[in-house]
Protein backbone atom coordinates (compact mmCIF):
# COMPACT_ATOMS: atom_id res chain seq x y z
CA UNK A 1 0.00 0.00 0.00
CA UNK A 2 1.27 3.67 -0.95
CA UNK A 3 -0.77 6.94 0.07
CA UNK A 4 0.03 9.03 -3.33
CA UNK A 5 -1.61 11.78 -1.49
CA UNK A 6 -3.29 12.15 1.47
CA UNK A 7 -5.89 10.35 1.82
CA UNK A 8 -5.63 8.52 -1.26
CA UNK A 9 -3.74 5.26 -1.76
CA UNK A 10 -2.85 2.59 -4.12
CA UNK A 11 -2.71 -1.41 -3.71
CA UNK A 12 -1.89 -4.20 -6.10
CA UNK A 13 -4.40 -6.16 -4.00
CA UNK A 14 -7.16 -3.80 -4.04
CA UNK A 15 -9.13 -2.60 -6.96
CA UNK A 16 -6.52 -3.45 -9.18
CA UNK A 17 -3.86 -1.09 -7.78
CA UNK A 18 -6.66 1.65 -8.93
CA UNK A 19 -6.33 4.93 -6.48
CA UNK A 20 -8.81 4.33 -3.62
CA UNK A 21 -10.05 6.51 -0.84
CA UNK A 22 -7.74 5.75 2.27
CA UNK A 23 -9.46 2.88 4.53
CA UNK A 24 -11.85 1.99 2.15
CA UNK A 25 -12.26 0.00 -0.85
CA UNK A 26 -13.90 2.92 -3.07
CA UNK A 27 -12.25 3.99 -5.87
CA UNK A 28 -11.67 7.84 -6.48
CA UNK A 29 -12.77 7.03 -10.10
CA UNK A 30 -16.43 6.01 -8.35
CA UNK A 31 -16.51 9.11 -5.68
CA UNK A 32 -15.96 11.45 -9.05
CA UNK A 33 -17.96 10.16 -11.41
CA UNK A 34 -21.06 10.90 -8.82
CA UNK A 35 -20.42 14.25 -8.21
CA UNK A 36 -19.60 14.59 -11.87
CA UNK A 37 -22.97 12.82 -12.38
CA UNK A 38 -24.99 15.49 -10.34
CA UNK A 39 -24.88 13.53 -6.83
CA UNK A 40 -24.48 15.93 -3.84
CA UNK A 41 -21.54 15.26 -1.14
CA UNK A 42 -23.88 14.18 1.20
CA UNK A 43 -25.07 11.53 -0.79
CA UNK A 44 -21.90 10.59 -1.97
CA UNK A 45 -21.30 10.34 2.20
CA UNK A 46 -23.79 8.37 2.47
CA UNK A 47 -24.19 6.04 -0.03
CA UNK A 48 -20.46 4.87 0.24
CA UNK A 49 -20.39 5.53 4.06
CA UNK A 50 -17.11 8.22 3.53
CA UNK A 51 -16.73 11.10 5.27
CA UNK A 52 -17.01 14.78 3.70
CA UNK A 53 -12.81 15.07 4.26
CA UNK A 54 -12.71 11.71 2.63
CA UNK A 55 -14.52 12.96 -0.30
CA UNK A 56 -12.62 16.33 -0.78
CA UNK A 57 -10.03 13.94 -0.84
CA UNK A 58 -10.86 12.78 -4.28
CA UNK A 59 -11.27 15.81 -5.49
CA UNK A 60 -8.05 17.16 -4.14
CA UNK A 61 -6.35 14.18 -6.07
CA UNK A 62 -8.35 14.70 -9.06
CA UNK A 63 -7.08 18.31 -9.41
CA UNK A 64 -3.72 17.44 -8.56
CA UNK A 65 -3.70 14.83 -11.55
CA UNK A 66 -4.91 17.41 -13.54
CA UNK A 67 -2.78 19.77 -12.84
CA UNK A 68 -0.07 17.92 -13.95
CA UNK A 69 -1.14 16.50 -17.12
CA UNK A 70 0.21 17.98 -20.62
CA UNK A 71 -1.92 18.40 -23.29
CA UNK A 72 -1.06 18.50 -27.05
CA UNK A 73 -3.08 19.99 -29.34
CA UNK A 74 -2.45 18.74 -32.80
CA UNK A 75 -4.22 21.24 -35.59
């Protein structure tokens, strides 16, 4: 198990070494693709019984990942 950033980690033996919320077994990919889907925080909370730090946690990641990526426009 790594943390690649707090809480988020990564585990060959869980989800397929996929980045998952820290003491769980969601995957960030999941947590995002609810709030990206119109889901509110709560419900996110809820639903996958995370906590709203937990959940900015994803999103924290998610920018980070972003904000690192290069894109190349061809055109």
């Amino acid at each position: 198990m790594k943390e690649i950033t707090p809480g988020i980690i990564v585990d060959d033996r869980i989800c397929f070494g996929k980045p998952v919320i820290k003491g769980t077994r969601v995957p960030v990919e999941i947590v995002l693709g609810k709030l990206a889907g119109g889901a509110q925080i709560d419900e996110v909370m809820r639903e996958y019984e995370l906590s709203r730090e937990q959940v900015l946690a994803a999103l924290r990641y998610a920018a980070t990942v972003i904000a690192e990526e290069e894109v190349h426009v061809a055109g």
